[in-house]
PDB file of N, CA and C in Angstrom:
ATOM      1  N   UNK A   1      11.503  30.830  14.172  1.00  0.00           N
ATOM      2  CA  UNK A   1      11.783  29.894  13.101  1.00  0.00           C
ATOM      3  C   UNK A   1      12.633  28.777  13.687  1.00  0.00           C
ATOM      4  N   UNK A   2      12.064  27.695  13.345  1.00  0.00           N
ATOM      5  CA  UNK A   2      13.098  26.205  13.973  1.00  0.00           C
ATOM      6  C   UNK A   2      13.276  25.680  12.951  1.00  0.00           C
ATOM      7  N   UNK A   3      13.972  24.788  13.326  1.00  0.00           N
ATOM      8  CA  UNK A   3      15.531  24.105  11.938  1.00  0.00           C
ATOM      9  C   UNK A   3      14.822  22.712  12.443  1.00  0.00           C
ATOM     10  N   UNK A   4      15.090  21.905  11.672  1.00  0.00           N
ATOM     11  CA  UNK A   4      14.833  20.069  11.825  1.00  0.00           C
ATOM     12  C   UNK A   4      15.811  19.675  10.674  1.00  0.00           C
ATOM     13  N   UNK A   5      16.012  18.271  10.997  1.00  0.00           N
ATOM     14  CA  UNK A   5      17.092  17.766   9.929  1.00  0.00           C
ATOM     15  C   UNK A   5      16.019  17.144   8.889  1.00  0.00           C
ATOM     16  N   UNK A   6      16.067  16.676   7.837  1.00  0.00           N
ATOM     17  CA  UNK A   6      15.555  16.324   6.711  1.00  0.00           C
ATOM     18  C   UNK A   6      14.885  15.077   7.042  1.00  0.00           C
ATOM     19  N   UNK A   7      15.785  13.805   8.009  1.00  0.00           N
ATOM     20  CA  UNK A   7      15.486  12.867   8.382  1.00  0.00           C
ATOM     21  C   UNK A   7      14.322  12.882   9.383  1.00  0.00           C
ATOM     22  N   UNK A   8      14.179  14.003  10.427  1.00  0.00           N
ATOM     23  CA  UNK A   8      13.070  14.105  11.217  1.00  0.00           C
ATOM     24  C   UNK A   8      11.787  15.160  10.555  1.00  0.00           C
ATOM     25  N   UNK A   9      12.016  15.411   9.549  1.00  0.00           N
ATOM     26  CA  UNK A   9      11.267  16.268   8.757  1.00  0.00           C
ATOM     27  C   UNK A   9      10.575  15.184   7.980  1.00  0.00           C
ATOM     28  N   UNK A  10      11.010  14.110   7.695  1.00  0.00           N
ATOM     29  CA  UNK A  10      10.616  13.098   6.703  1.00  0.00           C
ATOM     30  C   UNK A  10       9.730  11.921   7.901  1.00  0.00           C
ATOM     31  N   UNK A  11      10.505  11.524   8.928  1.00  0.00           N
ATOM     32  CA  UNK A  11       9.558  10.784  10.149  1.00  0.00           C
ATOM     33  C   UNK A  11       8.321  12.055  10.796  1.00  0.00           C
ATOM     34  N   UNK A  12       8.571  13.095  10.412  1.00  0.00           N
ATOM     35  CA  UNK A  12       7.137  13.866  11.218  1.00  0.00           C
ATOM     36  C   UNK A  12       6.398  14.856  10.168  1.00  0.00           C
ATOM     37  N   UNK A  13       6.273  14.349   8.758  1.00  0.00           N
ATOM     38  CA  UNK A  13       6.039  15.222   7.601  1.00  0.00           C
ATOM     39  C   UNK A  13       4.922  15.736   8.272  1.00  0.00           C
ATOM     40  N   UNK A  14       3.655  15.173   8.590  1.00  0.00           N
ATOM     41  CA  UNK A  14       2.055  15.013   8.801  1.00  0.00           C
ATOM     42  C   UNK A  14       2.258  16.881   9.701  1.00  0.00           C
ATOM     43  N   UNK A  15       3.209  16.524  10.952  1.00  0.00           N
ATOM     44  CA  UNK A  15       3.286  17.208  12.045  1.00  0.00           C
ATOM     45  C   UNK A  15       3.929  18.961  11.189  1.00  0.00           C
ATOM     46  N   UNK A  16       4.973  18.650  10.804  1.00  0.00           N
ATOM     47  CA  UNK A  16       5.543  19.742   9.712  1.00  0.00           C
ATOM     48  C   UNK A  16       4.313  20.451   8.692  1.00  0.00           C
ATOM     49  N   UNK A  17       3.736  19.702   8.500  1.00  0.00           N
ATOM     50  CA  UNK A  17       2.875  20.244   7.570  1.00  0.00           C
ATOM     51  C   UNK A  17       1.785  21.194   8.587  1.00  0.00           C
ATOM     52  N   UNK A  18       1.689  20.762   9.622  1.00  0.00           N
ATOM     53  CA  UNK A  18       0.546  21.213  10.683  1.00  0.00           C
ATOM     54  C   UNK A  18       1.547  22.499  10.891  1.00  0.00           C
ATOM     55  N   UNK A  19       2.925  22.449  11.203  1.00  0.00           N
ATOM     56  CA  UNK A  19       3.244  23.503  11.581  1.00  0.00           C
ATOM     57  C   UNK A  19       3.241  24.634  10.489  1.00  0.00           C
ATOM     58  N   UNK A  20       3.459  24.468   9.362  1.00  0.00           N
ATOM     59  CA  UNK A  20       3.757  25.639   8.293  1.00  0.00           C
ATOM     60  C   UNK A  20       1.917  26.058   8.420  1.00  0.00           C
ATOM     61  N   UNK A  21       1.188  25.318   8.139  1.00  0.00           N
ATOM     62  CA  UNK A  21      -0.378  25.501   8.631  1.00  0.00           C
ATOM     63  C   UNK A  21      -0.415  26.266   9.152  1.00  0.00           C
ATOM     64  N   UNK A  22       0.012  26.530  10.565  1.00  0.00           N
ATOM     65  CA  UNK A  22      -0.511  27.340  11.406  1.00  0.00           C
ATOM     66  C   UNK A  22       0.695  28.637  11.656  1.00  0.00           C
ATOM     67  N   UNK A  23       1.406  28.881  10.316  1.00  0.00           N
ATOM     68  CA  UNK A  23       2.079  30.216  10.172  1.00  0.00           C
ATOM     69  C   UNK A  23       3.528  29.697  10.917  1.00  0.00           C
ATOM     70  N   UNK A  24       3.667  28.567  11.181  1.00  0.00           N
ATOM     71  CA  UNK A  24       5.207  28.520  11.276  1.00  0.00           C
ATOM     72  C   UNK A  24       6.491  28.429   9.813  1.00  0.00           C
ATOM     73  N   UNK A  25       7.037  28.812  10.061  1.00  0.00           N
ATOM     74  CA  UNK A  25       8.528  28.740   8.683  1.00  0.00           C
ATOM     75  C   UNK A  25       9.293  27.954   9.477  1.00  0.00           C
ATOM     76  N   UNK A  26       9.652  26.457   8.946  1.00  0.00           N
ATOM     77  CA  UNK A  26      10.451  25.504   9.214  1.00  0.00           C
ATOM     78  C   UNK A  26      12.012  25.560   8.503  1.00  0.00           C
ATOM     79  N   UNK A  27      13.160  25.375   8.781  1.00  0.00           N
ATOM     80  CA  UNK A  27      14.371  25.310   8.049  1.00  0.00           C
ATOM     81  C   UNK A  27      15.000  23.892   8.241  1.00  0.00           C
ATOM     82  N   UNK A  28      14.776  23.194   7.097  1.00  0.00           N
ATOM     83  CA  UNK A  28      15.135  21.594   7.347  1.00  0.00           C
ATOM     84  C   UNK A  28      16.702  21.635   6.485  1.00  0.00           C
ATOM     85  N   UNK A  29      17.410  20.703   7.036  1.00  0.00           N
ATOM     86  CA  UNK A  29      18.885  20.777   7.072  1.00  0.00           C
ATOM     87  C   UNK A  29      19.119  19.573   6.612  1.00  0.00           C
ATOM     88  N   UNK A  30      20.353  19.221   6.125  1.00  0.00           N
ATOM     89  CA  UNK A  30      21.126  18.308   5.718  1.00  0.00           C
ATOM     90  C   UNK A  30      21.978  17.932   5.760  1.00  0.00           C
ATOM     91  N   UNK A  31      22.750  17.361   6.462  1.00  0.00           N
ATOM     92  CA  UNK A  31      24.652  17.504   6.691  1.00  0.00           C
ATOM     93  C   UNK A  31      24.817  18.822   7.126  1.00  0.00           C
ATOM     94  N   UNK A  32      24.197  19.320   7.676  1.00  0.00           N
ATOM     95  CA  UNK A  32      24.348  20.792   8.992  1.00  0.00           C
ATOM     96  C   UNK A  32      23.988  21.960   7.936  1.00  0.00           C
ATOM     97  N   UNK A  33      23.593  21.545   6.474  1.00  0.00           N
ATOM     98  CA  UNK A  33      23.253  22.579   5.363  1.00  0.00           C
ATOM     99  C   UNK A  33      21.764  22.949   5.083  1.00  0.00           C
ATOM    100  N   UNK A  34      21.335  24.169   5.189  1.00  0.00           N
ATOM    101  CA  UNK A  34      19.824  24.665   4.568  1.00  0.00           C
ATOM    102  C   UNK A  34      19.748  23.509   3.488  1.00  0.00           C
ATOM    103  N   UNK A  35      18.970  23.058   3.067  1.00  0.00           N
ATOM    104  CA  UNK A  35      18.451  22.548   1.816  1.00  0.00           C
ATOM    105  C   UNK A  35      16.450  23.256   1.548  1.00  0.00           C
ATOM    106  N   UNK A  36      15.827  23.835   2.752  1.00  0.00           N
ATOM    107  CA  UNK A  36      14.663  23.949   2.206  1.00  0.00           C
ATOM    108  C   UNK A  36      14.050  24.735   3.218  1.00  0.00           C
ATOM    109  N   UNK A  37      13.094  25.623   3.201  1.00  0.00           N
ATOM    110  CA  UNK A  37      12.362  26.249   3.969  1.00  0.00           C
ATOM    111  C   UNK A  37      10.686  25.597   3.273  1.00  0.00           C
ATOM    112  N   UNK A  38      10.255  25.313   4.676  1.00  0.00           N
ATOM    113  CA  UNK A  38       8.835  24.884   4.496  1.00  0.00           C
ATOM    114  C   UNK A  38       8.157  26.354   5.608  1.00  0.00           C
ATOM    115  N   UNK A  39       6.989  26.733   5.180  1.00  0.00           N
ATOM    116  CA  UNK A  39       6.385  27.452   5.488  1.00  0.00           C
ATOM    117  C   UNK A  39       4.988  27.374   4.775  1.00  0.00           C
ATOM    118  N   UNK A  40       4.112  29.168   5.761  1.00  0.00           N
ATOM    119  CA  UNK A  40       2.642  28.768   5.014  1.00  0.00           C
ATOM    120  C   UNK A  40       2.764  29.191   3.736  1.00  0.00           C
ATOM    121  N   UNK A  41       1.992  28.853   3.128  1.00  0.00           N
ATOM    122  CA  UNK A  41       1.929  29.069   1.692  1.00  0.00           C
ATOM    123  C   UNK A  41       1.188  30.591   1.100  1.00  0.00           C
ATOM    124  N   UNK A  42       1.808  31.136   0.195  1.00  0.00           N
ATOM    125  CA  UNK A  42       1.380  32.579   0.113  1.00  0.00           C
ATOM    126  C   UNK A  42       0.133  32.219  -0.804  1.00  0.00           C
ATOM    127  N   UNK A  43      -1.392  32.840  -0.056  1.00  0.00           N
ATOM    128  CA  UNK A  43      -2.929  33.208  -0.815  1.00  0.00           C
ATOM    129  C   UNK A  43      -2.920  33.979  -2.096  1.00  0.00           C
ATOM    130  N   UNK A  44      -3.201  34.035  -2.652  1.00  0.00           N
ATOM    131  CA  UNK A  44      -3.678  35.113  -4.084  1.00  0.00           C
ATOM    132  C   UNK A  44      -4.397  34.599  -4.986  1.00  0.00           C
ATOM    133  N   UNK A  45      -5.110  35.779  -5.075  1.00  0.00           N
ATOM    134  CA  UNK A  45      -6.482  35.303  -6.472  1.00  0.00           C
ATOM    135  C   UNK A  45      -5.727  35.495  -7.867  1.00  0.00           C
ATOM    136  N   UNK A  46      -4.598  35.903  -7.561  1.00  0.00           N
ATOM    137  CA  UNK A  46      -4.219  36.022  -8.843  1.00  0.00           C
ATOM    138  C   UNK A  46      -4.139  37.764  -9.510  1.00  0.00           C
ATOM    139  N   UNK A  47      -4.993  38.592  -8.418  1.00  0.00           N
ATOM    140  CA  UNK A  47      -5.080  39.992  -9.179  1.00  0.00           C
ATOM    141  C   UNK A  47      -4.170  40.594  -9.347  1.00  0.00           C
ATOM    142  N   UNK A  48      -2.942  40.484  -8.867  1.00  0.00           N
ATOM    143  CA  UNK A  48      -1.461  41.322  -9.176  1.00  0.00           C
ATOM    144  C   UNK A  48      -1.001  41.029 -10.520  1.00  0.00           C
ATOM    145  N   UNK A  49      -1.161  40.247 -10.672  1.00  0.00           N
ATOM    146  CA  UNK A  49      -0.826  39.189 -12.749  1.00  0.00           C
ATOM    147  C   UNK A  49      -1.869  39.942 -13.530  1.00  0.00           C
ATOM    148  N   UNK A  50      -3.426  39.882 -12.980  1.00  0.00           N
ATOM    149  CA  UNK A  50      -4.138  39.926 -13.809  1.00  0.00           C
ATOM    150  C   UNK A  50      -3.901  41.436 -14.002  1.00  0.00           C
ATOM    151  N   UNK A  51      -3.643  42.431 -13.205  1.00  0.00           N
ATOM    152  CA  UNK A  51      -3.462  43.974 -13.330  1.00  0.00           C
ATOM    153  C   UNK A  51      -2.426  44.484 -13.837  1.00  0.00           C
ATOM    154  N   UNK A  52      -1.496  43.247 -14.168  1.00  0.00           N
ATOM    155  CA  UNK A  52      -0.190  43.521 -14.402  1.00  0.00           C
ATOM    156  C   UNK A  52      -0.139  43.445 -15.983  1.00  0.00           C
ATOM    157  N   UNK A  53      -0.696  42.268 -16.367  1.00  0.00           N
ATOM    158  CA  UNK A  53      -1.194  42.065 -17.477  1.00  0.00           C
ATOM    159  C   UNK A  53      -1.382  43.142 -18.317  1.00  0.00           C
ATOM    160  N   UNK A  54      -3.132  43.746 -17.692  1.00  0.00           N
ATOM    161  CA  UNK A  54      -3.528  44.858 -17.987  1.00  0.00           C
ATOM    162  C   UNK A  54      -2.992  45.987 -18.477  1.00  0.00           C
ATOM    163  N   UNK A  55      -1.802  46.192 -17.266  1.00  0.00           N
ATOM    164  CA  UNK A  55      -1.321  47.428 -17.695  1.00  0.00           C
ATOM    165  C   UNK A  55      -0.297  47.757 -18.477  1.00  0.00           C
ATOM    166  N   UNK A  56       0.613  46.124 -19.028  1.00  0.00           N
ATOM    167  CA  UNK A  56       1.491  45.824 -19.782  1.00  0.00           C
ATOM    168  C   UNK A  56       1.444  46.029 -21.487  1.00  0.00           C
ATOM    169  N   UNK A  57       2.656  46.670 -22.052  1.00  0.00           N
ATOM    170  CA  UNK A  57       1.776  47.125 -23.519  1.00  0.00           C
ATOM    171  C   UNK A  57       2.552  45.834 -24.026  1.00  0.00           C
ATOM    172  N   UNK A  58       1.823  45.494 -24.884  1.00  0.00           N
ATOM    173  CA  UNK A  58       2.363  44.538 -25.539  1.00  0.00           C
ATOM    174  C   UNK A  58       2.312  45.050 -27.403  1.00  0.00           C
ATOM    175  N   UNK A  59       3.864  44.602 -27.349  1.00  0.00           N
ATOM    176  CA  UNK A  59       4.182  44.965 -28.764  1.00  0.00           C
ATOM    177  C   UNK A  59       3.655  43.954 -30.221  1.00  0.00           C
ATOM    178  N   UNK A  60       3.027  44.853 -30.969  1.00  0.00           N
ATOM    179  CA  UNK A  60       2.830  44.034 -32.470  1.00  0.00           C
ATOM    180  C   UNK A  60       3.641  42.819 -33.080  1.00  0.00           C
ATOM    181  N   UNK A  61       4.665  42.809 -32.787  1.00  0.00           N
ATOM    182  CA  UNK A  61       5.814  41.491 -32.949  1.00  0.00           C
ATOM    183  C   UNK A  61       5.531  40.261 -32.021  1.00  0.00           C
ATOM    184  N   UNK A  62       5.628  40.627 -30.516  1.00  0.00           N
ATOM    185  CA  UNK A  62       5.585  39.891 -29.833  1.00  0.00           C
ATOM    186  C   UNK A  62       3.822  39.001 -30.001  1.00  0.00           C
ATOM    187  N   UNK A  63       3.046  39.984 -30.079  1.00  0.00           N
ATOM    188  CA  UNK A  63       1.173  39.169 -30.442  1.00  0.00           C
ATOM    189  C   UNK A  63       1.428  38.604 -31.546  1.00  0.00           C
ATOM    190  N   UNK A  64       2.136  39.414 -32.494  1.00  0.00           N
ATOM    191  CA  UNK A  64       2.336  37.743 -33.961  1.00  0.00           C
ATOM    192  C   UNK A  64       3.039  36.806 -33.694  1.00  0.00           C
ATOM    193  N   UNK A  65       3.714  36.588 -33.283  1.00  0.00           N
ATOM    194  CA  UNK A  65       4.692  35.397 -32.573  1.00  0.00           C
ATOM    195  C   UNK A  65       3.799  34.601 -31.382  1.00  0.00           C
ATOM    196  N   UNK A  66       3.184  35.121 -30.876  1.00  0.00           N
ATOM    197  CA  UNK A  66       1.995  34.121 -29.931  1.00  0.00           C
ATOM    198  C   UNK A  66       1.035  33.726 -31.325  1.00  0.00           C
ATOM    199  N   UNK A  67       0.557  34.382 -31.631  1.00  0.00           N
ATOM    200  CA  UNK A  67      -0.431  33.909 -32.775  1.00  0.00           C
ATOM    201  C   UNK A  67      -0.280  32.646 -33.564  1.00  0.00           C
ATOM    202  N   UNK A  68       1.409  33.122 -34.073  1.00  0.00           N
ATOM    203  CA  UNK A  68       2.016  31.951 -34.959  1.00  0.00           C
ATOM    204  C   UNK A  68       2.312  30.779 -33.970  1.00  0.00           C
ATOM    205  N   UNK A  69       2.370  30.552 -32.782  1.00  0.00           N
ATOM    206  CA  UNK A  69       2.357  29.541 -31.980  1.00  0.00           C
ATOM    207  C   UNK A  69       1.665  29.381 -31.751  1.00  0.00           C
ATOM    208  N   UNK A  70       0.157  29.364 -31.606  1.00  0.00           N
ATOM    209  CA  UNK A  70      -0.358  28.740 -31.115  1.00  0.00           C
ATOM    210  C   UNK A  70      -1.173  28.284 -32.443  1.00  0.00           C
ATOM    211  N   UNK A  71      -1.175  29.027 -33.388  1.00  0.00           N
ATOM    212  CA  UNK A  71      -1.372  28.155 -35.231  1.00  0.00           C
ATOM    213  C   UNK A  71      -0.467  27.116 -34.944  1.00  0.00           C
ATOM    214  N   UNK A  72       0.581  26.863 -34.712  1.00  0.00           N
ATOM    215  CA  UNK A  72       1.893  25.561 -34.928  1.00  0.00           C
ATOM    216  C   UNK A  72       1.139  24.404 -33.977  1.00  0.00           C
ATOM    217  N   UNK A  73       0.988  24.941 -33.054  1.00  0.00           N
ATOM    218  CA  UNK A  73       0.487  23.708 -32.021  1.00  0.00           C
ATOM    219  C   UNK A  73      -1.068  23.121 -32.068  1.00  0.00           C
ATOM    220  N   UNK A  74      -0.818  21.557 -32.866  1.00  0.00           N
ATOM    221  CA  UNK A  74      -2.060  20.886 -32.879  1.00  0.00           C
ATOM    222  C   UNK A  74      -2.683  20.278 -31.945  1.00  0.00           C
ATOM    223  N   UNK A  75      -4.053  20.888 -31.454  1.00  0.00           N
ATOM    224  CA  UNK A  75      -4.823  20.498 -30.400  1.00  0.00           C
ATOM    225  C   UNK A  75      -5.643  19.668 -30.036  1.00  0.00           C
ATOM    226  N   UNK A  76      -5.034  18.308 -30.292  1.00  0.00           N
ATOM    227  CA  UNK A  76      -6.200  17.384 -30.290  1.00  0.00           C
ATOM    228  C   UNK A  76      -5.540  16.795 -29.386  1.00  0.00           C
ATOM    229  N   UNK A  77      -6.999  15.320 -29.064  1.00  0.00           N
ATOM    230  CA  UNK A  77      -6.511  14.397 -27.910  1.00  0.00           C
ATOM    231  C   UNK A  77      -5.219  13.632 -28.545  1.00  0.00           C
ATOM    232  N   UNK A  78      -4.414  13.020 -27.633  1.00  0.00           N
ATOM    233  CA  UNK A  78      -3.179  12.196 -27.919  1.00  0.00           C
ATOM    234  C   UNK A  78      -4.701  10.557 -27.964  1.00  0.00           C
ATOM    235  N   UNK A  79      -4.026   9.412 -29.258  1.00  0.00           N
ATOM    236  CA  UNK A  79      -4.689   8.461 -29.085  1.00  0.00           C
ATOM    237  C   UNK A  79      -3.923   7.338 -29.012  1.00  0.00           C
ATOM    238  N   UNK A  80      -4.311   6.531 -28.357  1.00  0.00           N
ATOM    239  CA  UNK A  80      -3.888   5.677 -27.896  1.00  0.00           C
ATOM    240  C   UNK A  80      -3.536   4.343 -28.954  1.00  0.00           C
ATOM    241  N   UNK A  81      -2.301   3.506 -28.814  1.00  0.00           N
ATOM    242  CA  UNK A  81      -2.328   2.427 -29.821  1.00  0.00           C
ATOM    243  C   UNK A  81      -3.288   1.392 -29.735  1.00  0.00           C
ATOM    244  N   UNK A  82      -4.040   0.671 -31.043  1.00  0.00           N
ATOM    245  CA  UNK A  82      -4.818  -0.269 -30.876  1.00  0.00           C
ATOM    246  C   UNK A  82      -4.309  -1.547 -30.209  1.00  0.00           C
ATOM    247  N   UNK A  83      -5.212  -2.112 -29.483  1.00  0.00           N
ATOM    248  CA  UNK A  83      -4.875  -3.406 -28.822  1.00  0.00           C
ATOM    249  C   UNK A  83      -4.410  -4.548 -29.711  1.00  0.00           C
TER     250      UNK A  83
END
C-alpha cells in the first residue's frame, strides 16, 4: 500500500485510477493526515441483500408504514413552468 499527497493524487488522478484498477489500495494524505483510501472497488450482484432480504421477517407494523408511504408519495413527472 503507498500513500500520495492529495495534490499529486489530483495531478495523476488518470494514473491513480489505473492503480486501484489493477488491485492497488492507495492512501492519499493531507497536511501529513489520511483523508482517503482509493482502492479496487468491491464486485457484487447484489445476492447477499437479496438473501438477506429473504430471510428477514418483517413485522405487520413495519409493511403498514411502507404501504402508508408510499400511498403519501405522489408519482408523477415534476413539470416544468410555461415559457
Amino acid at each position: 500500500m503507498r500513500t500520495m499527497t492529495a495534490t499529486d493524487a489530483s495531478r495523476a488522478f488518470a494514473a491513480l485510477l489505473d492503480a486501484a484498477e489493477g488491485g492497488e489500495t492507495i492512501i492519499i494524505t493531507r497536511g501529513g493526515r489520511r483523508i482517503a483510501t482509493v482502492g479496487p472497488a468491491d464486485f457484487s450482484n447484489g445476492s447477499e441483500v437479496v438473501a438477506l432480504l429473504a430471510d428477514a421477517p418483517v413485522d405487520d407494523e413495519f409493511a403498514s408504514d411502507v404501504a402508508a408511504a408510499r400511498e403519501a408519495v405522489e408519482l408523477t413527472e415534476p413539470t416544468w413552468p410555461a415559457d
